[in-house]
Protein backbone atom coordinates (compact mmCIF):
# COMPACT_ATOMS: atom_id res chain seq x y z
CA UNK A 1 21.64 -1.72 -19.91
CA UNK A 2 20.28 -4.33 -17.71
CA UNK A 3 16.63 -6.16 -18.72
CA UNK A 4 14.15 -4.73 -16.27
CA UNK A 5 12.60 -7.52 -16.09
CA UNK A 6 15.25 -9.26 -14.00
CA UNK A 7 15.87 -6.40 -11.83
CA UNK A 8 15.17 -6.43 -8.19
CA UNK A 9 13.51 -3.19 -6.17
CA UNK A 10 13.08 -3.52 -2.83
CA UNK A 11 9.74 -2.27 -1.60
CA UNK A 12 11.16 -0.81 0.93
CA UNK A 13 11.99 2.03 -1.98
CA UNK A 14 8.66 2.19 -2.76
CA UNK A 15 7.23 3.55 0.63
CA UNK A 16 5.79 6.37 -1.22
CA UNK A 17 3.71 4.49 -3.40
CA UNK A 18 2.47 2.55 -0.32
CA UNK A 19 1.56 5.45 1.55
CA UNK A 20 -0.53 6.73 -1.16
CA UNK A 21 -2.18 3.65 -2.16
CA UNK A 22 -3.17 3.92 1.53
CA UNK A 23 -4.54 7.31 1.36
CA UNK A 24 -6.68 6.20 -1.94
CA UNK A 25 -7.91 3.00 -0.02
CA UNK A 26 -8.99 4.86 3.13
CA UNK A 27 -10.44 7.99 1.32
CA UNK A 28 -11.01 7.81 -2.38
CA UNK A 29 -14.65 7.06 -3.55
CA UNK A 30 -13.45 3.94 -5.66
CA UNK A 31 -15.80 1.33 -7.91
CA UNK A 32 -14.80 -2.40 -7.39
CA UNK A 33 -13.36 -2.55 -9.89
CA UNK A 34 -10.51 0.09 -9.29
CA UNK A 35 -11.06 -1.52 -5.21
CA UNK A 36 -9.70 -4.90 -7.19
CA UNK A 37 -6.50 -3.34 -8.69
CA UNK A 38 -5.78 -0.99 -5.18
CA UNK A 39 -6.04 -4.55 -3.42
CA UNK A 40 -3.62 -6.14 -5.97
CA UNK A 41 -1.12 -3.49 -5.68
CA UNK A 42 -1.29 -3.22 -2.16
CA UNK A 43 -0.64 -7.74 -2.27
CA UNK A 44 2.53 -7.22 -4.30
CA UNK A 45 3.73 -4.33 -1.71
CA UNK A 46 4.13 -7.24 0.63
CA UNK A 47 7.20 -8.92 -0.96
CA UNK A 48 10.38 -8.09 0.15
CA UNK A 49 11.47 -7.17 -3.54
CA UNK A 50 9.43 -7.00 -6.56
CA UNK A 51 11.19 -6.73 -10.38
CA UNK A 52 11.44 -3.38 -11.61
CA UNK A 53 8.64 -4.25 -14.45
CA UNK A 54 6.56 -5.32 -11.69
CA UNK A 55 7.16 -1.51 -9.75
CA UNK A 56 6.36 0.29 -13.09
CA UNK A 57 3.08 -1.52 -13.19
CA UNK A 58 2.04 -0.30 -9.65
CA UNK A 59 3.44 2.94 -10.72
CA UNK A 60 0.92 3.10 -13.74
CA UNK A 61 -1.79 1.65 -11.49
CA UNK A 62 -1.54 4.40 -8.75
CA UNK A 63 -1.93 7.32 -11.36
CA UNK A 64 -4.96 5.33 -13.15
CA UNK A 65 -6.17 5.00 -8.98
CA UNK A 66 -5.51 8.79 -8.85
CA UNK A 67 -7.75 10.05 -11.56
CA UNK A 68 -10.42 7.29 -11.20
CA UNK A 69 -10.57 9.26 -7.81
CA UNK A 70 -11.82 12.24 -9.44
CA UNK A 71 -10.37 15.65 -10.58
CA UNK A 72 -11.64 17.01 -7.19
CA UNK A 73 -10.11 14.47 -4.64
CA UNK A 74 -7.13 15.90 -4.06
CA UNK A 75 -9.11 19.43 -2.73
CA UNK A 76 -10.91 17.18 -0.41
CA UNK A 77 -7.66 16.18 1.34
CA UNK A 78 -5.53 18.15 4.26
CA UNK A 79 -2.09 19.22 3.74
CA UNK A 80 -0.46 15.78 4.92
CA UNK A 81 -2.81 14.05 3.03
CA UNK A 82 -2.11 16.20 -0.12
CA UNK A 83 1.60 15.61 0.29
CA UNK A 84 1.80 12.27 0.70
CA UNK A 85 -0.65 11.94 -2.35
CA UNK A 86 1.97 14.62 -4.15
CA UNK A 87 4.96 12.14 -3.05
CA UNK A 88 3.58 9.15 -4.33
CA UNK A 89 2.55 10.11 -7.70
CA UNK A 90 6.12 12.16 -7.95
CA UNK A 91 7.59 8.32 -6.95
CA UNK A 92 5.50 6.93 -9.61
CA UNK A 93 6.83 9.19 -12.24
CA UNK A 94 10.37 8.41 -11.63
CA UNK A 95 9.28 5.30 -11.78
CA UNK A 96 7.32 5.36 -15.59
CA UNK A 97 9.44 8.13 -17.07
CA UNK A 98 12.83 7.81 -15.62
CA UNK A 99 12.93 3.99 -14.56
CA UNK A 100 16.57 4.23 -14.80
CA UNK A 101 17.28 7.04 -11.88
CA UNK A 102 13.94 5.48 -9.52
């Protein structure tokens, strides 16, 4: 097995983790603190590639983004919204549990 740490992912592959830091950054009721880490994550997202360590850390960082939103935030969303929420945290999970099929 390869050392993730020298694997490449292009962010390109990681569109649906974009799209739903968007939807956090746009709609979620954040501190600055959690504001800090959403602008961080969105800064790597603007590489080309990023090593596969690196996308497991934004993975980890959109589901702590997800429940610092609050149980309730999803409810407050419309369907797109919801799915593209529902597609990015699916993403991240492939990306945390499964690294090697993401």
């Amino acid at each position: 097995m390869l050392d993730p740490y020298f694997v490449q992912v292009e962010t390109s592959e990681l569109a649906d983790l974009t799209r739903a830091l968007e939807l956090l950054d746009s709609r979620a009721e954040l501190n600055h603190r959690y504001r800090k880490m959403l602008d961080e994550s969105r800064q790597l997202l603007t590489a080309d590639q990023i090593r596969l360590t690196q996308a497991r850390g934004l993975a980890k960082r959109l589901m702590v983004l997800i429940k610092a939103a609050g149980p309730d935030f999803p409810a407050t969303l419309d369907d797109e919204a919801r799915e593209i929420l529902r597609a990015g945290e699916a993403k991240a999970d492939d990306l945390v549990f499964r690294p090697e099929e993401a």
